[in-house]
N, C-alpha and C. Protein backbone atom coordinates (compact mmCIF):
# COMPACT_ATOMS: atom_id res chain seq x y z
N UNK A 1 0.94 -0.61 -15.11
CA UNK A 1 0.63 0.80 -15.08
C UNK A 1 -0.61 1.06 -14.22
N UNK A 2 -1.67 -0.03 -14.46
CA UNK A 2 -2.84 0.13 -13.42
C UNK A 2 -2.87 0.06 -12.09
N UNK A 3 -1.51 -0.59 -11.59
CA UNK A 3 -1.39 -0.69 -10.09
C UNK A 3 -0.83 0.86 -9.53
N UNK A 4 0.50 0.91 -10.15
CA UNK A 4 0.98 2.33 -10.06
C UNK A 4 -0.24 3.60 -10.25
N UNK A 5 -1.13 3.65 -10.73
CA UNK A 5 -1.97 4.79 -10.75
C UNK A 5 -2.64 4.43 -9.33
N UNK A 6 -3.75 3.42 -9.03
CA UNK A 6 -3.90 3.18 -7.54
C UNK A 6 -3.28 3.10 -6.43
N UNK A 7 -1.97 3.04 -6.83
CA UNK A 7 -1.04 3.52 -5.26
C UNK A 7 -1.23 4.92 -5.40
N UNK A 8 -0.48 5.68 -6.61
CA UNK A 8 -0.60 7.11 -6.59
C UNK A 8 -1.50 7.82 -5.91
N UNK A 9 -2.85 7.38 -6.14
CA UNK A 9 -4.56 7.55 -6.25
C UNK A 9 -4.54 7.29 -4.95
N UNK A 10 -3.82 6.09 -4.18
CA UNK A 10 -4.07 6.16 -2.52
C UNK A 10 -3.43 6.77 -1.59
N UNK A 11 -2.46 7.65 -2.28
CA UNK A 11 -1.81 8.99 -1.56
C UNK A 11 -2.47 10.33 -1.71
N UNK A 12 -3.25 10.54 -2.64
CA UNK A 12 -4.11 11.78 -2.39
C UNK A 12 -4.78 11.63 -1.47
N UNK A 13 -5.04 13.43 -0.67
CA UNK A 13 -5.41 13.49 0.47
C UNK A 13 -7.13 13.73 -0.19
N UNK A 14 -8.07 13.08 0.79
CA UNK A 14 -9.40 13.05 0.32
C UNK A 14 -10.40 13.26 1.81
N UNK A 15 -11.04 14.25 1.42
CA UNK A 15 -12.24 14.67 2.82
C UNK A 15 -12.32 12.84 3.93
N UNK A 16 -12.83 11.91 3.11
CA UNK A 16 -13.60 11.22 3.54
C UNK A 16 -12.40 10.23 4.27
N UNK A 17 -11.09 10.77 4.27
CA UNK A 17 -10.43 10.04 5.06
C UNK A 17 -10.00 10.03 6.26
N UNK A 18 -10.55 11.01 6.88
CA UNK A 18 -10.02 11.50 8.50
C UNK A 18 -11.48 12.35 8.78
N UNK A 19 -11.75 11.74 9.82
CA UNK A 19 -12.83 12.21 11.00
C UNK A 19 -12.60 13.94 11.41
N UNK A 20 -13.64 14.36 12.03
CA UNK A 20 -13.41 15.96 12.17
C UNK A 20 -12.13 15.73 13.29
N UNK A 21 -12.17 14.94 14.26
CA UNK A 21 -11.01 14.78 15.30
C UNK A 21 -9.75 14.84 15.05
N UNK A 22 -9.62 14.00 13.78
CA UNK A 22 -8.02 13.65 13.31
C UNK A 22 -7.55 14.79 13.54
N UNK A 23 -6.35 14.66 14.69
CA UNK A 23 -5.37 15.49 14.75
C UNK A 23 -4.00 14.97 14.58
N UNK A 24 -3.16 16.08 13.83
CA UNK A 24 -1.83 15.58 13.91
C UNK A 24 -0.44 16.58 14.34
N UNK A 25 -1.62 16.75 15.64
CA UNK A 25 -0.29 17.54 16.61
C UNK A 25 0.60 16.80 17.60
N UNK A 26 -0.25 15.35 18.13
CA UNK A 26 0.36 14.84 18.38
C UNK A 26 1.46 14.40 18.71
N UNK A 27 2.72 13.95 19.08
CA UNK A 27 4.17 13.48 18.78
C UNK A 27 3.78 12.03 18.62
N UNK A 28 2.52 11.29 18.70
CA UNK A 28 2.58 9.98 18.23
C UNK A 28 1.88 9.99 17.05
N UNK A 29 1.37 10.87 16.25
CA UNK A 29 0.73 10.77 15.02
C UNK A 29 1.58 10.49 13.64
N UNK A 30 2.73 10.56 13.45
CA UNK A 30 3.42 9.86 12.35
C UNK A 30 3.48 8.48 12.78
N UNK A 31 3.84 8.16 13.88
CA UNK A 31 3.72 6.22 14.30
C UNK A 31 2.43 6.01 14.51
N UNK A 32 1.42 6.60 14.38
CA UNK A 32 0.05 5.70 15.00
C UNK A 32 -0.50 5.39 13.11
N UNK A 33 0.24 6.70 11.84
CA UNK A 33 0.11 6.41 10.69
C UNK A 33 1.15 5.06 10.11
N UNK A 34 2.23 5.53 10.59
CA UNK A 34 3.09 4.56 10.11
C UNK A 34 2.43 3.21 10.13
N UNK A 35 2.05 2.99 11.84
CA UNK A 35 1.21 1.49 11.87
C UNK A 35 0.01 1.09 11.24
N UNK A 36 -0.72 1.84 10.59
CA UNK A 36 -2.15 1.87 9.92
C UNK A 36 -0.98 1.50 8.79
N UNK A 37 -0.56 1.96 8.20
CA UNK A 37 0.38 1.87 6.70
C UNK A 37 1.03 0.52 6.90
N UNK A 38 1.60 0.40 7.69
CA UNK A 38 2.50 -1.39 7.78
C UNK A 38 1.72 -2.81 7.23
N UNK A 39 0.63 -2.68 7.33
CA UNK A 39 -0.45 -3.74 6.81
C UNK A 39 -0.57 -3.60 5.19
N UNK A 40 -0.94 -2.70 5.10
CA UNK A 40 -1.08 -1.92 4.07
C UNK A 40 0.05 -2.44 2.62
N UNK A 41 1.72 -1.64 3.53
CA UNK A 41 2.66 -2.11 2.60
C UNK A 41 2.91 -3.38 2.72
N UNK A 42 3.07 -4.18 3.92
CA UNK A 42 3.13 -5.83 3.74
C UNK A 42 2.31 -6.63 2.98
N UNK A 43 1.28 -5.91 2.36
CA UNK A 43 0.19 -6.91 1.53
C UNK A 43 0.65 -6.74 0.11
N UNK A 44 0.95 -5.11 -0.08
CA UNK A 44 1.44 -5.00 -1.71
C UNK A 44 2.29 -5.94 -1.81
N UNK A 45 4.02 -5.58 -0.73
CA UNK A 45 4.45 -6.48 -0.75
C UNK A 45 4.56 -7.94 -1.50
N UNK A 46 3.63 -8.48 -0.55
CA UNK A 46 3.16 -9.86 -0.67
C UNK A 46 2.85 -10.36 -2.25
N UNK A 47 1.52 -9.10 -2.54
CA UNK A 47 1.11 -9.39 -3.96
C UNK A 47 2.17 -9.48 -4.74
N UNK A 48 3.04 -8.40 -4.91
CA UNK A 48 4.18 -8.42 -5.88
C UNK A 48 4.92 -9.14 -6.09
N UNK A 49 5.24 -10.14 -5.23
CA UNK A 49 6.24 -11.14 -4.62
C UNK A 49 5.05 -12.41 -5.60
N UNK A 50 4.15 -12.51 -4.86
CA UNK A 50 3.39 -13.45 -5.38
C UNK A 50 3.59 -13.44 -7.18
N UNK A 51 2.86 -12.01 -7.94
CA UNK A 51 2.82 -11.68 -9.07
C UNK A 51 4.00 -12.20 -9.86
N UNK A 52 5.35 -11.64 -9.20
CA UNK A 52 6.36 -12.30 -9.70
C UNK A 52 7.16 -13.14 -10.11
N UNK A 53 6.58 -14.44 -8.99
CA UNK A 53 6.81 -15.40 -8.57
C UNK A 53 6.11 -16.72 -9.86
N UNK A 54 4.89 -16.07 -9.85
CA UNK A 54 3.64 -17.01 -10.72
C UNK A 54 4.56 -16.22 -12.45
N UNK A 55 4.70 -15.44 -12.60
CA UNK A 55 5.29 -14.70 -14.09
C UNK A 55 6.84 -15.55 -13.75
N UNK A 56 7.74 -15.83 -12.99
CA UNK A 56 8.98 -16.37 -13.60
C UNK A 56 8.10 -18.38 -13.68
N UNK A 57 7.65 -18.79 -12.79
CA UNK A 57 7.42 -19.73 -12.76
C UNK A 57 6.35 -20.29 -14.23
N UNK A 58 5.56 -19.33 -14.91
CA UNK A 58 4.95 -19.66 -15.98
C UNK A 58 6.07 -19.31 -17.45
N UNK A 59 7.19 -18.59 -16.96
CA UNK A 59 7.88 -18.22 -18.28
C UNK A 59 9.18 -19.76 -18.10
N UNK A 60 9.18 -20.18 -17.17
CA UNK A 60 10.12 -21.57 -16.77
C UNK A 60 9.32 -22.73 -17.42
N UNK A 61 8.22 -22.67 -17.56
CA UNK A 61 7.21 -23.79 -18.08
C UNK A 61 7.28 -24.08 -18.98
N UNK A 62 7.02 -22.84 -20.14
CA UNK A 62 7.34 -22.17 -21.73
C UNK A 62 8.35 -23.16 -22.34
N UNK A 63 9.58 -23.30 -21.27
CA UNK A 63 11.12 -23.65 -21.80
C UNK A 63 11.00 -25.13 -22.07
């Protein structure tokens, strides 16, 4: 439940996240976000995979 509230929590929009410049009139400003975000989701990713991985492998031990 604590992870899910900090993803939530890292989709609110907040002053301190975009410079007075940030514009998004752009036609490359959904891909210049998308690519800032790709790191981002490949790490949750990762963790979850990991998280999951260590929880079947410690409930296999148990047996």
């Amino acid at each position: 439940m604590r992870v899910f509230v900090l993803i939530v929590l890292s989709f609110l929009p907040t002053l301190a996240s975009a410079h007075p410049g940030h514009d998004h009139s752009s036609p490359y400003a959904g891909l210049v976000h998308l690519l800032w975000l790709a790191p981002v989701i490949i790490a949750a990713a990762l963790l979850h995979s990991k998280s999951r991985n260590s929880k079947n492998n410690h409930s296999n031990e148990q047996q």
